[in-house]
C-alpha atoms as a PDB file:
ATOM      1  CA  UNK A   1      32.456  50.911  46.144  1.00  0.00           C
ATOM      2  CA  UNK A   2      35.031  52.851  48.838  1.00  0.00           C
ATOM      3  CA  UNK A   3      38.121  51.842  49.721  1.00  0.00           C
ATOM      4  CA  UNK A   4      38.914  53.169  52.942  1.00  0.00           C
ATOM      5  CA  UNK A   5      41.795  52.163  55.804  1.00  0.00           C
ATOM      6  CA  UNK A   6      43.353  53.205  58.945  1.00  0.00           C
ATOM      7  CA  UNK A   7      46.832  53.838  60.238  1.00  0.00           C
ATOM      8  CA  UNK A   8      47.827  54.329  63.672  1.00  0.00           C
ATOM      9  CA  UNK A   9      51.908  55.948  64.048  1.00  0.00           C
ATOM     10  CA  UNK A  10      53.272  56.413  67.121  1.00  0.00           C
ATOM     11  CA  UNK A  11      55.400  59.947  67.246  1.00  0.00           C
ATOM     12  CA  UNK A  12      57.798  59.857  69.997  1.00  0.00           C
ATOM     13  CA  UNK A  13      58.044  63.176  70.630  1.00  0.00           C
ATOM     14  CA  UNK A  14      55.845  65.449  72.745  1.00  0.00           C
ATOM     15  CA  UNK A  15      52.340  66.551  71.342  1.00  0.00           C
ATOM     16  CA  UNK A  16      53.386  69.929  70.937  1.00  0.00           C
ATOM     17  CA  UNK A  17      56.445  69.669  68.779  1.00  0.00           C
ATOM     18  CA  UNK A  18      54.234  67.029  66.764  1.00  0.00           C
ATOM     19  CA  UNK A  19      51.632  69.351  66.007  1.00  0.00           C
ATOM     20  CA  UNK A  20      53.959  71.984  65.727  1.00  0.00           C
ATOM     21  CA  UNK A  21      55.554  69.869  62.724  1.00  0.00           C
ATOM     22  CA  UNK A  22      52.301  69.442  61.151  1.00  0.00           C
ATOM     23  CA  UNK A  23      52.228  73.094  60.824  1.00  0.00           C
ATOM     24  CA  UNK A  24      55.345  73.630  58.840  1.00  0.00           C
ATOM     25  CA  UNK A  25      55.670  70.496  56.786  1.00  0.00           C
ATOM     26  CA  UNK A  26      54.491  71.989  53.950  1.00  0.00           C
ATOM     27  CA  UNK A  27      57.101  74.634  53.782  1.00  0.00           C
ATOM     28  CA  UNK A  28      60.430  73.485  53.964  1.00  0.00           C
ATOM     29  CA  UNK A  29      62.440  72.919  50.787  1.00  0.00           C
ATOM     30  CA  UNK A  30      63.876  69.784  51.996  1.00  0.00           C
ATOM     31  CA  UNK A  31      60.123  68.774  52.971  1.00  0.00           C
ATOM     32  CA  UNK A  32      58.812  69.875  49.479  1.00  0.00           C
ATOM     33  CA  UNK A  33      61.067  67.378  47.136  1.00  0.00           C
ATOM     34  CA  UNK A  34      59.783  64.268  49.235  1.00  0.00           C
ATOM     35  CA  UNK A  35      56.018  65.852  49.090  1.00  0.00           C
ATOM     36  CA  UNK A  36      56.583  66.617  45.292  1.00  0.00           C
ATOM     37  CA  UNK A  37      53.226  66.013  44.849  1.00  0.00           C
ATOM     38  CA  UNK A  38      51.792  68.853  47.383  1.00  0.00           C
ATOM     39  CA  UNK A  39      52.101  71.730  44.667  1.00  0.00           C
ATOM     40  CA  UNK A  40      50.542  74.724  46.869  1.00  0.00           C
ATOM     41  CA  UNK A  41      49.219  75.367  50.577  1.00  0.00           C
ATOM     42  CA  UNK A  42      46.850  78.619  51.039  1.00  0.00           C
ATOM     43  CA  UNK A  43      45.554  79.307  54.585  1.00  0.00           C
ATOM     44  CA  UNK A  44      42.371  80.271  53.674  1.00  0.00           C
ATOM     45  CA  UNK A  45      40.706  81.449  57.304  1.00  0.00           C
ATOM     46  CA  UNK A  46      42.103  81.306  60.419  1.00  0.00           C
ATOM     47  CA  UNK A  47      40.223  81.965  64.004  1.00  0.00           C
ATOM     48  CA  UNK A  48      40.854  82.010  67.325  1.00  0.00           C
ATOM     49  CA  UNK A  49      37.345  81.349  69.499  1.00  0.00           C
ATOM     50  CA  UNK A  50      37.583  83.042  72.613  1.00  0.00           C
ATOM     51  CA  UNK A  51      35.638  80.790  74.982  1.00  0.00           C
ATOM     52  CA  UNK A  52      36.834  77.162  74.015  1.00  0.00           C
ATOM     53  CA  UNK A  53      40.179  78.282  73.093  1.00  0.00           C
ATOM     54  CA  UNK A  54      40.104  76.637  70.092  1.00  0.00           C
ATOM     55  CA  UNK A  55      42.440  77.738  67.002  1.00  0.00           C
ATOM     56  CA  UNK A  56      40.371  76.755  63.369  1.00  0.00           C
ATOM     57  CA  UNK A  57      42.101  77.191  60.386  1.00  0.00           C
ATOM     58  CA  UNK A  58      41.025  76.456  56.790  1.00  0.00           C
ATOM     59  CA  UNK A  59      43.379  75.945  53.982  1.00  0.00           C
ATOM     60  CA  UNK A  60      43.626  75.187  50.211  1.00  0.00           C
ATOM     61  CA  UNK A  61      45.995  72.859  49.107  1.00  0.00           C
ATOM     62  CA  UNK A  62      46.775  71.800  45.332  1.00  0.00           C
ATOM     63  CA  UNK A  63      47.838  68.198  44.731  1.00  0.00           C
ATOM     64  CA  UNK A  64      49.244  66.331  41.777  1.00  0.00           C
ATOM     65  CA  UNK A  65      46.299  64.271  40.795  1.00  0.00           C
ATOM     66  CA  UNK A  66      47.041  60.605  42.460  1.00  0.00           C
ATOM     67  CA  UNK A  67      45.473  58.627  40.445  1.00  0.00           C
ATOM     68  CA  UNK A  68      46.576  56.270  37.613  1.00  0.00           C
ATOM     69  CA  UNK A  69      47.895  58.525  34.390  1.00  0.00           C
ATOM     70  CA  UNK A  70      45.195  56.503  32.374  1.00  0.00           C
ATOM     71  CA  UNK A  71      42.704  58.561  34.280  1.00  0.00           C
ATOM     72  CA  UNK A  72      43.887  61.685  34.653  1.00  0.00           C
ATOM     73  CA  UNK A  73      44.337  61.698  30.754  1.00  0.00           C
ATOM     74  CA  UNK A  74      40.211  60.767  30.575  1.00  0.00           C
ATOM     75  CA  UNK A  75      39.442  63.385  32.992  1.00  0.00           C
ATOM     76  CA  UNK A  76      41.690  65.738  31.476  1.00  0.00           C
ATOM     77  CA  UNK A  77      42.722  67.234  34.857  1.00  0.00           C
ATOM     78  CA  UNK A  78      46.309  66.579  36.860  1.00  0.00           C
ATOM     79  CA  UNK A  79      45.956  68.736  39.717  1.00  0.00           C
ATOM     80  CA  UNK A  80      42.980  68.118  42.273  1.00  0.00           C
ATOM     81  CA  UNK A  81      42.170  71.221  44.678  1.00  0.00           C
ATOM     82  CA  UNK A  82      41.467  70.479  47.919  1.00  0.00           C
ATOM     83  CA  UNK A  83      39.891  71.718  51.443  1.00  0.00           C
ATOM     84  CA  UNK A  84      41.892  70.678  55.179  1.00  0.00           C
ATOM     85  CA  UNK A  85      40.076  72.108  58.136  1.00  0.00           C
ATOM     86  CA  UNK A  86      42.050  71.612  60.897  1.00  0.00           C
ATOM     87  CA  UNK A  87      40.713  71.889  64.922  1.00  0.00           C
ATOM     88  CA  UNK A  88      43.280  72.208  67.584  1.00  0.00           C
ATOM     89  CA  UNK A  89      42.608  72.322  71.604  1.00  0.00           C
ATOM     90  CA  UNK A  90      45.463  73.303  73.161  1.00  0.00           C
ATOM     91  CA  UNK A  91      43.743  72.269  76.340  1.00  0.00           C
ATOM     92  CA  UNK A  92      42.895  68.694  75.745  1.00  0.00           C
ATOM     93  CA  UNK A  93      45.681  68.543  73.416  1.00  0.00           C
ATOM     94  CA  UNK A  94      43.674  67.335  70.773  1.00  0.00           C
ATOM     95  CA  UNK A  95      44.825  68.619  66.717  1.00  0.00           C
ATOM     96  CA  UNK A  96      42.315  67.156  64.309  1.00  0.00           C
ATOM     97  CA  UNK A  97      42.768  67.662  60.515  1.00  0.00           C
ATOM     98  CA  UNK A  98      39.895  66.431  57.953  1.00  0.00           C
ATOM     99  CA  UNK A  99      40.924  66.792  54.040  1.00  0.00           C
ATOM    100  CA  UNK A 100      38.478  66.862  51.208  1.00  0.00           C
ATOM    101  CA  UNK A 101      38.747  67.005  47.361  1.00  0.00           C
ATOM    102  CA  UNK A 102      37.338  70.186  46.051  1.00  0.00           C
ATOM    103  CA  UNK A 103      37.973  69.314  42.354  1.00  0.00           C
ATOM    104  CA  UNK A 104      37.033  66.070  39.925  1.00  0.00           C
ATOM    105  CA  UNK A 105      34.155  64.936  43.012  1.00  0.00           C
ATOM    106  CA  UNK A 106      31.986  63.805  39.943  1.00  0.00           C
ATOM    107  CA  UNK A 107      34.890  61.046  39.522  1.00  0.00           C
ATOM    108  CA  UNK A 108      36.189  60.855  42.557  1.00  0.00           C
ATOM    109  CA  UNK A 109      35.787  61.153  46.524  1.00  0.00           C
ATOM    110  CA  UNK A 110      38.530  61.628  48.963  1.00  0.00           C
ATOM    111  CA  UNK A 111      38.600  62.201  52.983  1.00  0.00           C
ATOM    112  CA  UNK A 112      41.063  61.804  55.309  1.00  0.00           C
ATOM    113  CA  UNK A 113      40.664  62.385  58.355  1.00  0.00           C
ATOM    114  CA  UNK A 114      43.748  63.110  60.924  1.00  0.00           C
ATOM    115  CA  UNK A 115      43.517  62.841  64.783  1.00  0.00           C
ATOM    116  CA  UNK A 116      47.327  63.875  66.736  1.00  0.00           C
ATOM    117  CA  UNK A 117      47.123  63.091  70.766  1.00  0.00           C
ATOM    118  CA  UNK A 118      49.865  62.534  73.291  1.00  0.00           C
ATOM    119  CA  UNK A 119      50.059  58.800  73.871  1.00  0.00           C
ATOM    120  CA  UNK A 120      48.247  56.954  76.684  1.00  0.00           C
ATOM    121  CA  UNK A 121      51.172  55.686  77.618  1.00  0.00           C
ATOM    122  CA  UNK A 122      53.654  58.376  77.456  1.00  0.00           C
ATOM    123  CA  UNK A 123      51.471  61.472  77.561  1.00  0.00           C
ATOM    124  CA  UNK A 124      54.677  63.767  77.790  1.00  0.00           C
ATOM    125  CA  UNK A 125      56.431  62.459  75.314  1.00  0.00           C
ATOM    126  CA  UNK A 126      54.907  60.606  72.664  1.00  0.00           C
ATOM    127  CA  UNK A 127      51.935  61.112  70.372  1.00  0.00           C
ATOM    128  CA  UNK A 128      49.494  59.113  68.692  1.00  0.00           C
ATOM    129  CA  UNK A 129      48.495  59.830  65.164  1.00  0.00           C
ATOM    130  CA  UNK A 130      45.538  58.149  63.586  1.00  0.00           C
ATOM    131  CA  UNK A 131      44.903  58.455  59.925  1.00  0.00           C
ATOM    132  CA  UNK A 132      41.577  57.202  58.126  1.00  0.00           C
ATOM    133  CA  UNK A 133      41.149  57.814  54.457  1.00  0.00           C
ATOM    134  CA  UNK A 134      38.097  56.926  52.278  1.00  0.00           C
ATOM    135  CA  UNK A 135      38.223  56.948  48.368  1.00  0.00           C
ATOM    136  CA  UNK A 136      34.831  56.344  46.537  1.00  0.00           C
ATOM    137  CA  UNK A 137      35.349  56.731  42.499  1.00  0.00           C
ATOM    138  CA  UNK A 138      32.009  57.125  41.427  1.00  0.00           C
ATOM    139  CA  UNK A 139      31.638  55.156  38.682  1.00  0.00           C
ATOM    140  CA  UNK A 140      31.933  55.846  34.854  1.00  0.00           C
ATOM    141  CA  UNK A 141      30.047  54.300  32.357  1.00  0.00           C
ATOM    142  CA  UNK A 142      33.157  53.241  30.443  1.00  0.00           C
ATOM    143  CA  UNK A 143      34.627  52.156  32.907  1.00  0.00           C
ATOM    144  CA  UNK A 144      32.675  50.954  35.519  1.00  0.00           C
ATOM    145  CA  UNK A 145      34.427  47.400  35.835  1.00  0.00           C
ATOM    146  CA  UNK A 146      37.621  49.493  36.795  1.00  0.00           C
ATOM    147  CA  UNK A 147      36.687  51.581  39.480  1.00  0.00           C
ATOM    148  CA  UNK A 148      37.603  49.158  41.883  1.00  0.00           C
ATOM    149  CA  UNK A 149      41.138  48.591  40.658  1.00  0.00           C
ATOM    150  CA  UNK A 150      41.797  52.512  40.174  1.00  0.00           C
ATOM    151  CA  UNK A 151      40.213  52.902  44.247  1.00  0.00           C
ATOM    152  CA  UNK A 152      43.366  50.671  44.960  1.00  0.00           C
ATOM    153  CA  UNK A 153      45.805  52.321  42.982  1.00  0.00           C
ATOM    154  CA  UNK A 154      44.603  55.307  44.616  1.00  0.00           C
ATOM    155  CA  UNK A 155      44.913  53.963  47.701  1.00  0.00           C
ATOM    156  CA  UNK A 156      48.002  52.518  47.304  1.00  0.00           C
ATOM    157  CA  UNK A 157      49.756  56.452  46.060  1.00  0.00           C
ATOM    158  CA  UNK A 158      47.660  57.741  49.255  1.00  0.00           C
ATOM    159  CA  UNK A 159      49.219  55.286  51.426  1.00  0.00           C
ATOM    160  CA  UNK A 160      52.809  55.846  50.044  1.00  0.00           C
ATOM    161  CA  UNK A 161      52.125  59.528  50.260  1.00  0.00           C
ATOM    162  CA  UNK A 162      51.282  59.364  54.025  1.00  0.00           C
ATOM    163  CA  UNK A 163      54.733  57.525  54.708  1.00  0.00           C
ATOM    164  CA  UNK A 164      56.165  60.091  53.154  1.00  0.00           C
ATOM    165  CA  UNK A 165      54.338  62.903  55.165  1.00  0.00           C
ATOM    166  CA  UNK A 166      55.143  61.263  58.472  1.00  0.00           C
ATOM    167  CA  UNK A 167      58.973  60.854  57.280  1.00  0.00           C
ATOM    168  CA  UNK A 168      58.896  64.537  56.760  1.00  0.00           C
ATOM    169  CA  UNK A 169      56.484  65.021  60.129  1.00  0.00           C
ATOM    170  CA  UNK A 170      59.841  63.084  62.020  1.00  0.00           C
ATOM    171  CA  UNK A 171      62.514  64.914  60.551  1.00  0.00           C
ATOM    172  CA  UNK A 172      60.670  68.095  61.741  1.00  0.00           C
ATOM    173  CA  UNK A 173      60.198  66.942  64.844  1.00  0.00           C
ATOM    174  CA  UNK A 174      63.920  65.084  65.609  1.00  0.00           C
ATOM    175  CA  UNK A 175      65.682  69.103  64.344  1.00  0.00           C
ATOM    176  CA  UNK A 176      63.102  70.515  66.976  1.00  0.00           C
ATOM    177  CA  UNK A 177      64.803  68.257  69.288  1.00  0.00           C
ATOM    178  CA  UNK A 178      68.171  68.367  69.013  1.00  0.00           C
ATOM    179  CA  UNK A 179      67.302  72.707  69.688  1.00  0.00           C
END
């Protein structure tokens, strides 16, 4: 079973100050007590290709384990280690970010995937972000009958966790306005 869903948000401010936020949001203290449960962010490779323009970057981050305590007292793990390769193209103004667990994949698999674009409507100042995250927990023989109830809980944390990055993602972007 995966549970899996999408969320548009509409970010009305430009593309660059957007993606610019996504950057930093990591790093503020004010940004790290409402993303409490982001623990560490490593840039991990970083490269420049010369013909498309294209910046990749590669970085670890360490997460408080988001599932049920229940679960993370079966696995025996709180802290899940995970992978976010991130593409931007400064020329079609295009940032995508894809995240993957690392850590506990024989329990549990996570992607999101993150797309930031100026808005077809307001290409100058607004930009569209669309989020879609899959969770497959592979199912244990004990507990089998739960794995779709612990996919929603998981989802659920996810979802409030993304609400929480794009609160963070706006507060960013409304101090780079006010500059």
């Amino acid at each position: 079973m995966v549970k899996g869903y999408t969320q548009d948000h509409i970010y009305k401010h430009p593309w660059e100050r957007v993606t610019s936020a996504s950057w930093r949001k990591f790093a503020d203290p004010e940004n790290k007590r409402t993303l409490s449960h982001i623990l560490e962010v490593d840039t991990l490779n970083r490269r420049l290709d010369p013909d498309s323009g294209r910046l990749y970057t590669t970085r670890a981050l360490t997460i408080h384990a988001p599932g049920p305590w229940f679960i993370r007292k079966i696995i025996g793990q709180d802290i899940c280690h995970c992978v976010e390769s991130t593409v931007v193209d400064a020329q079609s103004k295009s940032m995508q970010l894809t995240t993957r667990n690392v850590s506990l994949q024989k329990f549990i698999e996570v992607e999101e995937k993150i797309r930031y674009d100026p808005h077809p409507d307001n290409p100058t100042g607004w930009t569209i972000c669309r989020q879609e995250t899959s969770i497959r927990i592979k199912p244990l023989s004990a507990l089998a009958s739960m794995a779709e109830k612990v996919e929603q809980r998981c989802a659920e944390r996810f979802m409030q966790n993304s609400a929480k990055g794009r609160e963070v993602m706006e507060r960013i972007c409304s101090v780079g306005a006010q500059r």
